[in-house]
C-alpha atoms as a PDB file:
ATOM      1  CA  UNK A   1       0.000   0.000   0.000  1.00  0.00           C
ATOM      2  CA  UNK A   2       1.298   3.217  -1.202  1.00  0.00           C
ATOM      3  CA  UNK A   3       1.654   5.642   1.963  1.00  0.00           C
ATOM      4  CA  UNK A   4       1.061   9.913   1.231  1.00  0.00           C
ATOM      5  CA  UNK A   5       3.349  12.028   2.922  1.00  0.00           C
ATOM      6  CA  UNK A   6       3.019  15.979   2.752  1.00  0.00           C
ATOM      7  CA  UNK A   7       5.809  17.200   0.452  1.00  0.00           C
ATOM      8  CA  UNK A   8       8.370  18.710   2.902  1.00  0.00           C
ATOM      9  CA  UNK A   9       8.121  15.578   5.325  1.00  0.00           C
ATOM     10  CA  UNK A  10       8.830  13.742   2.253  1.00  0.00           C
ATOM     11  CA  UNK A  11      11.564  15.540   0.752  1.00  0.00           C
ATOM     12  CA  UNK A  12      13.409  15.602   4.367  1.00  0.00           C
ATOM     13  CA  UNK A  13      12.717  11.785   4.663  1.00  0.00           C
ATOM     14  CA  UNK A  14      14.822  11.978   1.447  1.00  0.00           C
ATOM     15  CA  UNK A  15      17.113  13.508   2.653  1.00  0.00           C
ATOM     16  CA  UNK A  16      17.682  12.253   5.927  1.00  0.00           C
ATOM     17  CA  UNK A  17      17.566   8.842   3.886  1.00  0.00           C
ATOM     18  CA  UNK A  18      20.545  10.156   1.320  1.00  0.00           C
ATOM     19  CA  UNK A  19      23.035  11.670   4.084  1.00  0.00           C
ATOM     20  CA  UNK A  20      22.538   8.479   5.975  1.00  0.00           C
ATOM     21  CA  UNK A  21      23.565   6.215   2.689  1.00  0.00           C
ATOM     22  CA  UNK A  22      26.048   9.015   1.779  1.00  0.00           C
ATOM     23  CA  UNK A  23      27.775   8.090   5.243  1.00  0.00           C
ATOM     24  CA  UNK A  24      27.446   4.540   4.886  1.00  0.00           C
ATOM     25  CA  UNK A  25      28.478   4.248   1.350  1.00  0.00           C
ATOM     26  CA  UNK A  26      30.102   7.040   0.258  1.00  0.00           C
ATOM     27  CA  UNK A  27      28.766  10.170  -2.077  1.00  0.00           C
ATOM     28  CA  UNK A  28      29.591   8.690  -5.093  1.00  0.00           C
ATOM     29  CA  UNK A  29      28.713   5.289  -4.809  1.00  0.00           C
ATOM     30  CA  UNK A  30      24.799   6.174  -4.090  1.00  0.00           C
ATOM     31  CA  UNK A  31      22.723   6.644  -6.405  1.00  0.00           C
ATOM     32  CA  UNK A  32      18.805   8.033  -6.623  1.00  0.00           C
ATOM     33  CA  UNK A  33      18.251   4.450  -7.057  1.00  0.00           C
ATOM     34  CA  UNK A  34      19.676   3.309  -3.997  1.00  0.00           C
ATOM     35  CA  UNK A  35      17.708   6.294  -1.838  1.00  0.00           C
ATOM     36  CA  UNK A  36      14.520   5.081  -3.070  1.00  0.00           C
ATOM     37  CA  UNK A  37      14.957   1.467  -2.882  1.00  0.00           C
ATOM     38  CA  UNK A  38      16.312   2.788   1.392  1.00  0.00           C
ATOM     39  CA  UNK A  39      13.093   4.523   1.749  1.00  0.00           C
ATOM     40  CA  UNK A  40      10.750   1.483  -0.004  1.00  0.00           C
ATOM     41  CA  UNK A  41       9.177   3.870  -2.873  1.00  0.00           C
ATOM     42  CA  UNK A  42       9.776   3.849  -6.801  1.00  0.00           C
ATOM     43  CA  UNK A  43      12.937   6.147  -8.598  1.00  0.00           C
ATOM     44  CA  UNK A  44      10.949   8.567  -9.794  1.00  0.00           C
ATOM     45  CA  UNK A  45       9.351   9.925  -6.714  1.00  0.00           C
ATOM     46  CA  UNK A  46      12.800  11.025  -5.862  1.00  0.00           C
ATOM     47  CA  UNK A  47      13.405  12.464  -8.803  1.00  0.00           C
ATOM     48  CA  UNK A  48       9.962  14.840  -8.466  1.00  0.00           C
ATOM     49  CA  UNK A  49      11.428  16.267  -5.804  1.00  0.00           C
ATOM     50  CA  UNK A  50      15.275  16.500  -6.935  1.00  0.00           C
ATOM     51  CA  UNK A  51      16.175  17.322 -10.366  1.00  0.00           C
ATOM     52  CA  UNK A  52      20.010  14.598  -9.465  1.00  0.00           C
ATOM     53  CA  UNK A  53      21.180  13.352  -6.281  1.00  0.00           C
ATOM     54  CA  UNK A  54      23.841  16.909  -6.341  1.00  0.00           C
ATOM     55  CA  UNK A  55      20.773  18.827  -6.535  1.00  0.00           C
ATOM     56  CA  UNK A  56      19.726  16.530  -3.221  1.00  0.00           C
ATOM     57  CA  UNK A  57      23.111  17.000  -1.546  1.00  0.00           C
ATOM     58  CA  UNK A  58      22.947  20.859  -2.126  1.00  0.00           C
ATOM     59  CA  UNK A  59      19.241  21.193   0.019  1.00  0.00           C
ATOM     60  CA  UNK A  60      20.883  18.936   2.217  1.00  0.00           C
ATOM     61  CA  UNK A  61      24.120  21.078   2.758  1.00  0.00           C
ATOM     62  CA  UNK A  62      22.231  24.341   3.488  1.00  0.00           C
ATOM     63  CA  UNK A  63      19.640  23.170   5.575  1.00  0.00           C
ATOM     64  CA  UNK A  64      21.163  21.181   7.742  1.00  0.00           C
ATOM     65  CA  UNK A  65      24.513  24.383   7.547  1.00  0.00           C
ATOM     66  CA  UNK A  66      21.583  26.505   8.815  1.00  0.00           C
ATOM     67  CA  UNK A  67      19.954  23.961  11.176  1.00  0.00           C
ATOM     68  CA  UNK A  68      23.692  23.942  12.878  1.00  0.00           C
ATOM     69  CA  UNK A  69      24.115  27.888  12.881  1.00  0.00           C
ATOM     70  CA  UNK A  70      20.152  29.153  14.183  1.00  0.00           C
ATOM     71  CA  UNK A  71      21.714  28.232  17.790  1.00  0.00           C
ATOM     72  CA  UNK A  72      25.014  29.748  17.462  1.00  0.00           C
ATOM     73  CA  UNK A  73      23.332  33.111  15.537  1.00  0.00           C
ATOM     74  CA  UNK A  74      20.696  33.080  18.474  1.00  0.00           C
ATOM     75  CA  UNK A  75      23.348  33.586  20.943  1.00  0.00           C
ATOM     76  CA  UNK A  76      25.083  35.484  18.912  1.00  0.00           C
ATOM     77  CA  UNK A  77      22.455  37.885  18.511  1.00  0.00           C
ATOM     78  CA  UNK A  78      21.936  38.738  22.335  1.00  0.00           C
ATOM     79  CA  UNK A  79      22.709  41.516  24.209  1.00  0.00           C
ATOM     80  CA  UNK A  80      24.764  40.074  26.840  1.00  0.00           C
ATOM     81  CA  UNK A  81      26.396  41.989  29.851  1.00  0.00           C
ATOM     82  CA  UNK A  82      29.787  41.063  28.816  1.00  0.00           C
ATOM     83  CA  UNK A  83      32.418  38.936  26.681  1.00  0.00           C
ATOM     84  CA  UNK A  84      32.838  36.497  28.978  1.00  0.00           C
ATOM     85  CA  UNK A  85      28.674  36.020  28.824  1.00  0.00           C
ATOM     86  CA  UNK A  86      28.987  35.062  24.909  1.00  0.00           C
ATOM     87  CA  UNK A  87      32.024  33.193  25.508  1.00  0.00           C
ATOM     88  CA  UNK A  88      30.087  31.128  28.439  1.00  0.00           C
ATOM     89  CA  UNK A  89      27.201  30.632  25.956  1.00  0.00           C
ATOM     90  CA  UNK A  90      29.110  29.942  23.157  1.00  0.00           C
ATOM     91  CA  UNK A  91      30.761  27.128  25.205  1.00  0.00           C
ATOM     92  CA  UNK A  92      28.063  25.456  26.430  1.00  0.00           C
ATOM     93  CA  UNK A  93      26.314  24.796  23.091  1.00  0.00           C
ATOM     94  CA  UNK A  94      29.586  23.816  21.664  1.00  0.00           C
ATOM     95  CA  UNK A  95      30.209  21.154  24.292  1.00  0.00           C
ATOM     96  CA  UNK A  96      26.757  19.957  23.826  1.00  0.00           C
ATOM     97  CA  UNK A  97      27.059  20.092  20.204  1.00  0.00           C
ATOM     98  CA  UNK A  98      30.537  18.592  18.667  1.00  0.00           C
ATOM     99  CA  UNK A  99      30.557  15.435  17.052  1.00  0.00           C
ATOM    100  CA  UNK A 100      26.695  14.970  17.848  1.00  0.00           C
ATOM    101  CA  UNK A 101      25.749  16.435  14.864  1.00  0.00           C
ATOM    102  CA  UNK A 102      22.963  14.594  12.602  1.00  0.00           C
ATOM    103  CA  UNK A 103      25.173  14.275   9.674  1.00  0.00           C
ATOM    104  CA  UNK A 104      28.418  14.156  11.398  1.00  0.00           C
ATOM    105  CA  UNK A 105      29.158  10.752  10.138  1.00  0.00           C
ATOM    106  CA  UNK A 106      28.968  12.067   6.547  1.00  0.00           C
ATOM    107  CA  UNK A 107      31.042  15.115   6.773  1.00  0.00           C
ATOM    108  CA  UNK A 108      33.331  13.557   9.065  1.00  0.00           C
ATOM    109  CA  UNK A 109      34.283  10.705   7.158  1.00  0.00           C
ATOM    110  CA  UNK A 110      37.429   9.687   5.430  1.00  0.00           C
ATOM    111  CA  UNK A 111      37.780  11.201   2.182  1.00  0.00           C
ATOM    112  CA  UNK A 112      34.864  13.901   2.473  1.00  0.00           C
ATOM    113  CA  UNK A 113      37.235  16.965   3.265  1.00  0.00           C
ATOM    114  CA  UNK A 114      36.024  18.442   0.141  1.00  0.00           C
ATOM    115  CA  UNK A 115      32.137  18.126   1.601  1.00  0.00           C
ATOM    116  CA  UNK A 116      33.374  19.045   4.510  1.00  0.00           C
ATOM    117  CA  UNK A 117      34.786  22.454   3.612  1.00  0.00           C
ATOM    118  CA  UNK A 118      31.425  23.324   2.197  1.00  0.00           C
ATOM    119  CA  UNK A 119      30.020  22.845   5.125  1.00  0.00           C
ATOM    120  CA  UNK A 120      32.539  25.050   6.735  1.00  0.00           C
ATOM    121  CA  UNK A 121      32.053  28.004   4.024  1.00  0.00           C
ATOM    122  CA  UNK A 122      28.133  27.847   4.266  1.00  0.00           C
ATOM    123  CA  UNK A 123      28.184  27.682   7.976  1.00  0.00           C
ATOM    124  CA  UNK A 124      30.598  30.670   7.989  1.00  0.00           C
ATOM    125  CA  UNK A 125      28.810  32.736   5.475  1.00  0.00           C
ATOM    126  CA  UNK A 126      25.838  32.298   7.697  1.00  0.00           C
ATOM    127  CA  UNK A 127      27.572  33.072  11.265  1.00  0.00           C
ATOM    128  CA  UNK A 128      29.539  36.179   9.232  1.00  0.00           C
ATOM    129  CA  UNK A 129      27.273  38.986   9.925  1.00  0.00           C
ATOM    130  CA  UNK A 130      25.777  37.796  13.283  1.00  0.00           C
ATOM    131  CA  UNK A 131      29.905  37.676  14.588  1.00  0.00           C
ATOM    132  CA  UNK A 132      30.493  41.194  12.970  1.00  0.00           C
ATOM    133  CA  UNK A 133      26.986  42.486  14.733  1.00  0.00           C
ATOM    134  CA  UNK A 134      28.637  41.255  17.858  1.00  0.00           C
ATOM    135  CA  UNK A 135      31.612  42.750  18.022  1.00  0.00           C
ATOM    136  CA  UNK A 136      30.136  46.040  16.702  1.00  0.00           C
ATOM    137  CA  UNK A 137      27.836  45.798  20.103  1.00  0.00           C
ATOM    138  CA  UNK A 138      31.503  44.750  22.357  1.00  0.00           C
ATOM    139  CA  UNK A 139      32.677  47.958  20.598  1.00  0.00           C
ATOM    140  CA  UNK A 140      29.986  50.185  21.228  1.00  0.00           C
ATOM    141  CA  UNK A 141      29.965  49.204  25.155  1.00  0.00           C
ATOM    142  CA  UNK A 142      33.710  49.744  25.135  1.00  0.00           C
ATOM    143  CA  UNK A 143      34.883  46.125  25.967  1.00  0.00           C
ATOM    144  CA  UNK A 144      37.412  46.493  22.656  1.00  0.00           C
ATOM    145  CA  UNK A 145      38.701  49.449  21.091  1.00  0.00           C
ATOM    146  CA  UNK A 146      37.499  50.361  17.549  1.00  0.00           C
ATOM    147  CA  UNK A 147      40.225  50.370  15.627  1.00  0.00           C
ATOM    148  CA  UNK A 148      40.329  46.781  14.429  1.00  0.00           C
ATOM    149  CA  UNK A 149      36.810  45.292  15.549  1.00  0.00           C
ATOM    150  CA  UNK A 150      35.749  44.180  11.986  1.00  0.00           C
ATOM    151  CA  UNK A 151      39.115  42.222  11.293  1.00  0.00           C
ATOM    152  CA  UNK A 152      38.896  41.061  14.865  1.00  0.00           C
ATOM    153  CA  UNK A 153      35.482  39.890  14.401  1.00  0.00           C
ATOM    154  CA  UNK A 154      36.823  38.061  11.434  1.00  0.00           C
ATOM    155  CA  UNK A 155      39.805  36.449  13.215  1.00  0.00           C
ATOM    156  CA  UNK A 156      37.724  35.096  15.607  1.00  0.00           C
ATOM    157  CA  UNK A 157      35.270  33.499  12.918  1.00  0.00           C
ATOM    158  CA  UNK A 158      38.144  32.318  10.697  1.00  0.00           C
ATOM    159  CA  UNK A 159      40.573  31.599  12.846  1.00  0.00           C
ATOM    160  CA  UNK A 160      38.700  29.448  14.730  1.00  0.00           C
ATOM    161  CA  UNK A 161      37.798  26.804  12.619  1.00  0.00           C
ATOM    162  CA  UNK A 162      41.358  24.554  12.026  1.00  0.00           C
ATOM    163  CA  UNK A 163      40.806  23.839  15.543  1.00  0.00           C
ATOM    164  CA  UNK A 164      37.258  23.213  15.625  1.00  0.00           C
ATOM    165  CA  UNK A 165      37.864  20.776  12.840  1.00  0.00           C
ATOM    166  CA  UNK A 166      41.355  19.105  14.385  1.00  0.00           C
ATOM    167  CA  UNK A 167      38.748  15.685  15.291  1.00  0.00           C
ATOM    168  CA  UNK A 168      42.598  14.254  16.863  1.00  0.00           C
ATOM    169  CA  UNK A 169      41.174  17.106  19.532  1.00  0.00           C
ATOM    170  CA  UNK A 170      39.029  16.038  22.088  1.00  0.00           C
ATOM    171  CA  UNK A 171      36.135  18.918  22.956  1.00  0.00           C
ATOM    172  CA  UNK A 172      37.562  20.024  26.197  1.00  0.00           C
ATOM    173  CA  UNK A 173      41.306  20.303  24.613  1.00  0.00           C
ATOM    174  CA  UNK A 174      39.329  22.648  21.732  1.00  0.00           C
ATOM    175  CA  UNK A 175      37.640  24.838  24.539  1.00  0.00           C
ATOM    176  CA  UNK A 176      40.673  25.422  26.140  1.00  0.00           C
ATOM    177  CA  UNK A 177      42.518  26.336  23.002  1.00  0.00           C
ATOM    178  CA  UNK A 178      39.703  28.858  21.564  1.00  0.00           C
ATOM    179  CA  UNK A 179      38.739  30.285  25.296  1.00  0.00           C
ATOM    180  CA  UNK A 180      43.288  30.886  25.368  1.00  0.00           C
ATOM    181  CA  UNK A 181      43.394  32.154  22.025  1.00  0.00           C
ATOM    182  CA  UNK A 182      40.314  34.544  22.239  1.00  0.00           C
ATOM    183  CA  UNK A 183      41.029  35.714  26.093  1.00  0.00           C
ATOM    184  CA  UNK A 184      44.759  36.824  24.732  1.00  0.00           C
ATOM    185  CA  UNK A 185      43.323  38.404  21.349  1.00  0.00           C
ATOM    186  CA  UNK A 186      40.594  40.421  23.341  1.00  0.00           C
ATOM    187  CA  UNK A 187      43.118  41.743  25.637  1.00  0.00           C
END
């Protein structure tokens, strides 16, 4: 018996079902074929919802980069009492947060660097603007000086990330080394 699913609860079964065989099996070696077959309906339903299984991966990318960020930009967007408030938030989600991720598997696998760092870029295009917003607010309240608060704000963004990826790093060794790095920036 054929089983009707509204359209957006079917095309993130979909996906759900592709990043899960993308993990297992690799990117290339899936095909649309191989997502259907996983998810017990024909080829072409699939295929009414994704023009090609890159067209797939791409929905896949951005939502689930913007399902990561909406956290982060929330915090971000606050209007906390101090650095050490953001830095406190900021923490705490990370801690909850690394290597728990719903596709983790996938973009943490051997041989997807190059998915990987599209995750990174989207995620960072989306955090961009909430970081520069801020430091703009740190300036304004005088906890840095003006000067250099938009290339700060950027350091801290870019600069973070080799270290946020390093998986040899367990999360409490990649606390310590952003909290060390940011503490002696800031000052």
């Amino acid at each position: 018996m054929r089983v009707s699913k509204p359209p957006e609860e079917r095309k993130k079964e979909m996906i759900d079902t592709a990043m899960r065989l993308f993990a297992q099996k690799g990117y290339e070696a899936t095909t649309m074929t191989d997502i259907a077959k996983e998810m017990k309906v024909v080829s072409g339903l699939c295929y009414r919802y994704f023009r090609s299984k890159e067209e797939l991966y791409q929905e896949a990318l951005n939502s689930y980069a913007e399902e990561c960020a909406a956290p982060m930009i929330q915090i971000l967007n606050k209007d906390l009492p101090s650095v050490m408030d953001y830095m406190v938030r900021l923490t705490e989600h990370f801690r909850d947060t690394d290597g728990k991720e719903k596709y983790h598997a996938f973009f943490h696998r051997e041989g997807n660097e190059m998915f990987h760092k599209q995750l990174e870029l989207r995620m960072l295009s989306l955090l961009e603007q909430p970081v520069l917003d801020m430091v703009k607010r740190w300036e304004e309240k005088g906890f840095i000086d003006e000067e250099y608060s938009r290339s700060l704000a950027l350091f801290i963004l870019y600069g973070q990330m080799p270290i946020i990826n390093d998986d040899t790093l367990t999360t409490e060794v990649k606390l310590q080394a952003l909290s060390k790095f940011i503490e002696k920036l800031l000052r």
